[in-house]
C-alpha atoms as a PDB file:
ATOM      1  CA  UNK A   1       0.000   0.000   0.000  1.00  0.00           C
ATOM      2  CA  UNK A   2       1.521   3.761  -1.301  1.00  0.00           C
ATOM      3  CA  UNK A   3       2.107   6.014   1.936  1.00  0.00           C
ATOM      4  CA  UNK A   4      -0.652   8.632   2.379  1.00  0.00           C
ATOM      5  CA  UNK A   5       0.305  11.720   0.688  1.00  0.00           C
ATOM      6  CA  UNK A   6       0.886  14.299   3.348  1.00  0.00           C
ATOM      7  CA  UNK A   7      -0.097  17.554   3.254  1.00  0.00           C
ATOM      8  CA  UNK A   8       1.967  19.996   5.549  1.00  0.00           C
ATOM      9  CA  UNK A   9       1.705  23.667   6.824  1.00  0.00           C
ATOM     10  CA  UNK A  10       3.339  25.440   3.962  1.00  0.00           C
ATOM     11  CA  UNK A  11       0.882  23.966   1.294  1.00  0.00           C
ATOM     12  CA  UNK A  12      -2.028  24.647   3.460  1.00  0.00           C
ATOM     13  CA  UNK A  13      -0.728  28.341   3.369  1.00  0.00           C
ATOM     14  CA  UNK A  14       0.341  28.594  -0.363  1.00  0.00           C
ATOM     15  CA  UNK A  15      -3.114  27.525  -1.302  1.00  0.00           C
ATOM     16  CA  UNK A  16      -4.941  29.852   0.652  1.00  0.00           C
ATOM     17  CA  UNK A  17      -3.350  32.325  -1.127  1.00  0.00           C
ATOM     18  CA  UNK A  18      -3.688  31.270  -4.254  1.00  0.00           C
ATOM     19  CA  UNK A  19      -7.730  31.034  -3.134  1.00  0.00           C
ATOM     20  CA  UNK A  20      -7.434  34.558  -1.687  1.00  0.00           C
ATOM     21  CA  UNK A  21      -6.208  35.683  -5.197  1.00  0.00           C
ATOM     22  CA  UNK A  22      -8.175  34.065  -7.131  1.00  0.00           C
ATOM     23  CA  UNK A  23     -11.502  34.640  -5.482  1.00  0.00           C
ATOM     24  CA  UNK A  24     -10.663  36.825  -2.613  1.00  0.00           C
ATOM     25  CA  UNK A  25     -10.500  36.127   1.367  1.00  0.00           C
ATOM     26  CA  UNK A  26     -13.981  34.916   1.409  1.00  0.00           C
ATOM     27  CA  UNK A  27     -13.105  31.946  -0.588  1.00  0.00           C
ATOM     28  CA  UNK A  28     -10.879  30.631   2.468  1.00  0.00           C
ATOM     29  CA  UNK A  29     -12.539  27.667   4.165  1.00  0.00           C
ATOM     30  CA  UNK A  30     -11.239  23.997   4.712  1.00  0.00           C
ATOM     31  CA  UNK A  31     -13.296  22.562   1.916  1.00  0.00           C
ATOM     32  CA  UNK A  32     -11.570  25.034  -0.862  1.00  0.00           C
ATOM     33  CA  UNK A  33      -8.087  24.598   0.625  1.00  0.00           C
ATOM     34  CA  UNK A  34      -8.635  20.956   0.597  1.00  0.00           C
ATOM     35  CA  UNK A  35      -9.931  20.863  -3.013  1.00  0.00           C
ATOM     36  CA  UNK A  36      -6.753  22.986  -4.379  1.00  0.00           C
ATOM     37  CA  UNK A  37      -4.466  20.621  -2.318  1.00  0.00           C
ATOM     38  CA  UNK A  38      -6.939  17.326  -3.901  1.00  0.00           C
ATOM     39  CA  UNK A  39      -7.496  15.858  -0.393  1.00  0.00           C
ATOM     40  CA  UNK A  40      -9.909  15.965   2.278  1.00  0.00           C
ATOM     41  CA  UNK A  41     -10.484  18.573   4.843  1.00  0.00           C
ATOM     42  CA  UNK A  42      -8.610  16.319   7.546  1.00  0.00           C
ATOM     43  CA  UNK A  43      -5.170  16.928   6.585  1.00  0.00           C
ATOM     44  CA  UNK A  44      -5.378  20.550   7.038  1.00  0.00           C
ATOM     45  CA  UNK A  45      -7.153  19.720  10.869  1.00  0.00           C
ATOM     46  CA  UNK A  46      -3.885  17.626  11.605  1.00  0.00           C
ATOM     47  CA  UNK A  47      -2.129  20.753  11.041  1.00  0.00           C
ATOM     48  CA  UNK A  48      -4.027  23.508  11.823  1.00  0.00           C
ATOM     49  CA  UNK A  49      -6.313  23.197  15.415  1.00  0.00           C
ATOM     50  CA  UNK A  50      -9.108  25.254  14.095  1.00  0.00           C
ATOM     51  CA  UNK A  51      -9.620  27.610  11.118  1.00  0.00           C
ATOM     52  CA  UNK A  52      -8.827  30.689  13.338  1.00  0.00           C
ATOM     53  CA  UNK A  53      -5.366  29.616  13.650  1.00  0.00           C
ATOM     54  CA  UNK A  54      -5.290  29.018  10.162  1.00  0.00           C
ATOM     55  CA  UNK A  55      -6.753  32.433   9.209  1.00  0.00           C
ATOM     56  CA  UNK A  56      -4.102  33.854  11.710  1.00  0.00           C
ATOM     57  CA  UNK A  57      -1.262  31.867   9.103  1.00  0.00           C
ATOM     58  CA  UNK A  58      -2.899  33.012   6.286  1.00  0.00           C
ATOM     59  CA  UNK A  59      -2.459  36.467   7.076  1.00  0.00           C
ATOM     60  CA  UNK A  60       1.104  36.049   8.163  1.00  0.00           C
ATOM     61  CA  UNK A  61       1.673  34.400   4.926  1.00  0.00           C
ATOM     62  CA  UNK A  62      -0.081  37.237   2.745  1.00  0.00           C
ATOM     63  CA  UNK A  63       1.697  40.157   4.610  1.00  0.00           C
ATOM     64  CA  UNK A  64       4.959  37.885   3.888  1.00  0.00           C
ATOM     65  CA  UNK A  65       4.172  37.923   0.241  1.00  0.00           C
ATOM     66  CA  UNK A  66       3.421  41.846   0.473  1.00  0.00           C
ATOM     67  CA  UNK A  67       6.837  42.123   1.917  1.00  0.00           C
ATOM     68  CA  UNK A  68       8.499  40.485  -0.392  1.00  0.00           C
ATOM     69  CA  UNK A  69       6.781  42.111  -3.595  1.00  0.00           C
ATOM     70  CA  UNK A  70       7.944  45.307  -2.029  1.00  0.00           C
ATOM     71  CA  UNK A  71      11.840  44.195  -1.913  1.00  0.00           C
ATOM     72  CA  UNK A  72      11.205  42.750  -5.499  1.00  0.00           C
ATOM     73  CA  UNK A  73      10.410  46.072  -7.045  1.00  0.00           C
ATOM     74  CA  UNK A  74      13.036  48.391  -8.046  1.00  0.00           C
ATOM     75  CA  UNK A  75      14.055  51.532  -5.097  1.00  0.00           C
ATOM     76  CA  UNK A  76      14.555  54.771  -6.392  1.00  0.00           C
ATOM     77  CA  UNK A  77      17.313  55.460  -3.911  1.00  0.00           C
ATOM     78  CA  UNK A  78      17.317  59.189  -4.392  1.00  0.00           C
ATOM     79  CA  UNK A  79      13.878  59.211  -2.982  1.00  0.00           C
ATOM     80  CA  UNK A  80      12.904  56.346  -1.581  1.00  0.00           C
ATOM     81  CA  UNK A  81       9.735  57.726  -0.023  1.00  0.00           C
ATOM     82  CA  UNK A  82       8.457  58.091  -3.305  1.00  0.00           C
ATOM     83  CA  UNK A  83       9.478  54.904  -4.609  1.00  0.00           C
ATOM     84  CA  UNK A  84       7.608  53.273  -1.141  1.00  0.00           C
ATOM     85  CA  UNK A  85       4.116  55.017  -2.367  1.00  0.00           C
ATOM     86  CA  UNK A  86       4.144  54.217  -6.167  1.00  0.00           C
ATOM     87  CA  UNK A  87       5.073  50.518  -4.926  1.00  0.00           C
ATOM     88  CA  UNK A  88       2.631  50.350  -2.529  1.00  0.00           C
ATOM     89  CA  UNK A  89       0.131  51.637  -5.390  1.00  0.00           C
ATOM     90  CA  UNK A  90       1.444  48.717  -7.349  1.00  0.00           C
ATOM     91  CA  UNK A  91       0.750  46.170  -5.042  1.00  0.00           C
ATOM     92  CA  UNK A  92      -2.712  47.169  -5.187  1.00  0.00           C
ATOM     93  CA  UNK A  93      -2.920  47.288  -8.600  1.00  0.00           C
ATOM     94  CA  UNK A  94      -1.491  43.955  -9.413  1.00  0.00           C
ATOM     95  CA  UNK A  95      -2.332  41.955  -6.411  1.00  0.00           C
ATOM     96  CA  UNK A  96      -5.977  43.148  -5.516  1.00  0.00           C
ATOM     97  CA  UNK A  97      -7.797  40.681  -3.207  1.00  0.00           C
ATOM     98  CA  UNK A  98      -4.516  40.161  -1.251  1.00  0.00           C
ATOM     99  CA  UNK A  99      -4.299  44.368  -0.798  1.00  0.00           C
ATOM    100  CA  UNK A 100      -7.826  44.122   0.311  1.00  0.00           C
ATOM    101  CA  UNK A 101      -7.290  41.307   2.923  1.00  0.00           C
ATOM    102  CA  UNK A 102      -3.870  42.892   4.158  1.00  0.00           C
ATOM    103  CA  UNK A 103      -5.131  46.581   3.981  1.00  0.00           C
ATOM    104  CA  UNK A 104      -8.833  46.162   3.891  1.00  0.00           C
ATOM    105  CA  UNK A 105      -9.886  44.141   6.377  1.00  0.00           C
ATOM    106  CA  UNK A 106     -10.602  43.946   9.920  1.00  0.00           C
ATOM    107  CA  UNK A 107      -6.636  42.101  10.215  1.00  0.00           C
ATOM    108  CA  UNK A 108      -4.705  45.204  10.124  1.00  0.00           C
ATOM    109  CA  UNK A 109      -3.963  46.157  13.780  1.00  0.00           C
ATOM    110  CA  UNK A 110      -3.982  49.894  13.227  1.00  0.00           C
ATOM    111  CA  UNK A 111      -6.349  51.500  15.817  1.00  0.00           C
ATOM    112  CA  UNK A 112      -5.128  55.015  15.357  1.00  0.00           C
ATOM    113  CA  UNK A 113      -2.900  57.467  13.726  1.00  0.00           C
ATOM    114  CA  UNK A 114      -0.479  57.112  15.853  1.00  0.00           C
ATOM    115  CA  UNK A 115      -0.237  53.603  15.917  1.00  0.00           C
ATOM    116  CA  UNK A 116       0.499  53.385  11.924  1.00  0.00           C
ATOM    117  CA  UNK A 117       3.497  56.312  12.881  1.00  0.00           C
ATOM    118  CA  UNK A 118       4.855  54.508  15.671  1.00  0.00           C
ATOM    119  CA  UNK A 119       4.849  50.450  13.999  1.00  0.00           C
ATOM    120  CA  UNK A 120       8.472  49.598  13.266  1.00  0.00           C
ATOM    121  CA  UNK A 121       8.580  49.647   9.222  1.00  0.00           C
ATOM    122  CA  UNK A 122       6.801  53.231   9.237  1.00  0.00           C
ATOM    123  CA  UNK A 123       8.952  54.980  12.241  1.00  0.00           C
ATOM    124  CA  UNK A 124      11.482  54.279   9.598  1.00  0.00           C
ATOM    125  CA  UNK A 125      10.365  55.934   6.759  1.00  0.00           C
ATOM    126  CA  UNK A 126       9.364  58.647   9.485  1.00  0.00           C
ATOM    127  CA  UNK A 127      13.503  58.967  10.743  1.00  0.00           C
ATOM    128  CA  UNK A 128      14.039  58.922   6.395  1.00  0.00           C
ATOM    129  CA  UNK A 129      11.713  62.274   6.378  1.00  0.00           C
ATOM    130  CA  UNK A 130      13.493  63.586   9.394  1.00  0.00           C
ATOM    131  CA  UNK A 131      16.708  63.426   7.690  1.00  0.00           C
ATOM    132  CA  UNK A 132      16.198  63.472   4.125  1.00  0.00           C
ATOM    133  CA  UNK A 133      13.792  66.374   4.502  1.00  0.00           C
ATOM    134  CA  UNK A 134      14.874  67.963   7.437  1.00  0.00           C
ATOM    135  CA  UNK A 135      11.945  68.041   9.383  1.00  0.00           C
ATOM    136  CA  UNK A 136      11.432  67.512  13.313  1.00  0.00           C
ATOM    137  CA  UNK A 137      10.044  64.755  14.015  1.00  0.00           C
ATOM    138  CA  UNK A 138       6.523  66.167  14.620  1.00  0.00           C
ATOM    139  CA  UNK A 139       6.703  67.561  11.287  1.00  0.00           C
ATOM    140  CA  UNK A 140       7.999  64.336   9.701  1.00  0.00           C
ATOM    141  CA  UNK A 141       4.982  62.761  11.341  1.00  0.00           C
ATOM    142  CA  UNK A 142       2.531  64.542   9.628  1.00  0.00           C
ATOM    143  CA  UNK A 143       4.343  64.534   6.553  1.00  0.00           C
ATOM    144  CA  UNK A 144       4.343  60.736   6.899  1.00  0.00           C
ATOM    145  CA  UNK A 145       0.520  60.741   7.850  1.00  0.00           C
ATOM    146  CA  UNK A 146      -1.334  62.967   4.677  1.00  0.00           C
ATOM    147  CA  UNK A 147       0.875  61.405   2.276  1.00  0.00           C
ATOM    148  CA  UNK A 148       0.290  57.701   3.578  1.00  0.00           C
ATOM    149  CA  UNK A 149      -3.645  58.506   3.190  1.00  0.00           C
ATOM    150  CA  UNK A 150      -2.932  60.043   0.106  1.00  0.00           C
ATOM    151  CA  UNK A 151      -1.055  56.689  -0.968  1.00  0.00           C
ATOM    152  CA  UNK A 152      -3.616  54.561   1.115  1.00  0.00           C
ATOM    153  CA  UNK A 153      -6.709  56.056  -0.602  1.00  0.00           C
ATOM    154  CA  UNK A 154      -5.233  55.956  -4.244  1.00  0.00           C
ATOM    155  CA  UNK A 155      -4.483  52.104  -3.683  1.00  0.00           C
ATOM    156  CA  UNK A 156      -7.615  51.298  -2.087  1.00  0.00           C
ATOM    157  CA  UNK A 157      -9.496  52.938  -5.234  1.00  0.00           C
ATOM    158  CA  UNK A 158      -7.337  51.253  -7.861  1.00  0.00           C
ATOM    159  CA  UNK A 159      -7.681  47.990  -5.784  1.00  0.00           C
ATOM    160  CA  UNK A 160     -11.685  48.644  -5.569  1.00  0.00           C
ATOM    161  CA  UNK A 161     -12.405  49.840  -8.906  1.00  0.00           C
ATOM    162  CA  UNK A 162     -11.711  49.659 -12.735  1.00  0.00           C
ATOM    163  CA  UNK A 163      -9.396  52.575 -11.738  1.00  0.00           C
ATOM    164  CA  UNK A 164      -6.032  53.122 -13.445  1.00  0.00           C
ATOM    165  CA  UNK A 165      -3.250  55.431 -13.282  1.00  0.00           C
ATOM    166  CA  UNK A 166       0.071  55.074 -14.676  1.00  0.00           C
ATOM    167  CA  UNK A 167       3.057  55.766 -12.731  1.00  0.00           C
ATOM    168  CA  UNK A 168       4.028  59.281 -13.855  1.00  0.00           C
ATOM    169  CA  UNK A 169       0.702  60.451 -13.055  1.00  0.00           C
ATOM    170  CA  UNK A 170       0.679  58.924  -9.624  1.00  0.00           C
ATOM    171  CA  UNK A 171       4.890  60.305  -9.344  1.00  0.00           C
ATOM    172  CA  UNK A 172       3.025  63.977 -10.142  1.00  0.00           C
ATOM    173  CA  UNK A 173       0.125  63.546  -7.381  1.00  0.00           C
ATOM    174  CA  UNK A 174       2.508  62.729  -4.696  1.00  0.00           C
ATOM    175  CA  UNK A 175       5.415  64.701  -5.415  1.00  0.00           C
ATOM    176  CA  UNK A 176       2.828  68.124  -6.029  1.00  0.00           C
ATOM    177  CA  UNK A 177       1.240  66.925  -2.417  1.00  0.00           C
ATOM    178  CA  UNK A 178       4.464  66.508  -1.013  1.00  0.00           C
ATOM    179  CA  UNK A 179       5.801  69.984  -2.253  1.00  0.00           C
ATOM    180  CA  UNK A 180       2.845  71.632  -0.422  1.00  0.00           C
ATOM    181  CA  UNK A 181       2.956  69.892   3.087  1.00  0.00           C
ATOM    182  CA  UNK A 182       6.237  70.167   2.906  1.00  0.00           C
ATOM    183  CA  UNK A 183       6.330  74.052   2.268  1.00  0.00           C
ATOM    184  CA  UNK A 184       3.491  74.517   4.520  1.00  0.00           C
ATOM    185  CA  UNK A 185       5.251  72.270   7.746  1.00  0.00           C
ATOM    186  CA  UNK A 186       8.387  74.726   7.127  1.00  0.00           C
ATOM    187  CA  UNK A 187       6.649  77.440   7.086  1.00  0.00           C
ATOM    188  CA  UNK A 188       4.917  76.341  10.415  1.00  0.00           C
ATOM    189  CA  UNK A 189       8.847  75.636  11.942  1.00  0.00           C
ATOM    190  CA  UNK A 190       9.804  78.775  11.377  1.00  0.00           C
END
């Protein structure tokens, strides 16, 4: 008799997100993972406890792929603050139902405006605005803040809708926003 074919945790999580893609996060239950994988639903419950836990993986695993789209793409090193926006634009754009489920969903752990400043990845691009732009770091913070809901909002739309912009005229939008804040948080410093 042929061994059972096993089915482990990192097939369990690749096929979740291909569901996710495909059909978006609603699509995740045991019964569609376990027809992508061709086996029953008790392989994944040898695994995974409950679905909860899975869910939990699955998110982990989709902010993982996020992550590593965003290394993929090419850095404009002589402003990488713009490069970070039209990227994260991009990810909508080409990867909708996982933006959605990473940015547009009740997983996202951001509770306030402050929170999203003070999370490790973005108090990094906040110290980047303190010393590429010169700004304090109260000033960098809001800096930070209108453009990220500039960036958030154009990504959400083009991840939402039959909306499309290319990338010079999302480089214009951001860079004529960030002229004005800018001008206008230096004029407030001084």
């Amino acid at each position: 008799m042929p061994p059972k074919p096993t089915v482990n945790r990192d097939d369990i999580l690749n096929a979740a997100i291909i569901l996710i893609r495909k059909h978006g996060s609603d699509s995740i239950n045991a019964r569609s993972i376990a027809k992508i994988l061709n086996c029953s639903t008790r392989p994944l419950f040898r695994v995974y406890e409950n679905m909860e836990k899975l869910k939990e993986d699955v998110y982990s695993k989709a902010v993982q792929y996020y992550e590593s789209f965003l290394m993929n793409v090419e850095i404009d090193e002589t402003n990488v603050f713009l490069s970070m926006g039209i990227n994260y634009i991009q990810f909508a754009n080409k990867e909708k139902e996982l933006f959605k489920y990473i940015f547009l969903s009740n997983n996202l752990e951001i509770k306030s405006l402050d929170d999203l400043t003070s999370s490790p990845d973005m108090s990094e691009l906040v110290e980047y605005l303190v010393v590429s732009a010169g700004l304090n770091e109260k000033a960098a913070k809001d800096l930070f803040l209108e453009l990220w809901l500039l960036v958030h909002g154009i990504a959400t739309l083009v991840a939402t809708n039959p909306f499309t912009l290319n990338n010079e005229e999302i480089e214009r939008l951001l860079v004529n926003v960030y002229d004005a804040i800018y001008k206008h948080l230096k004029l407030e410093d001084n």
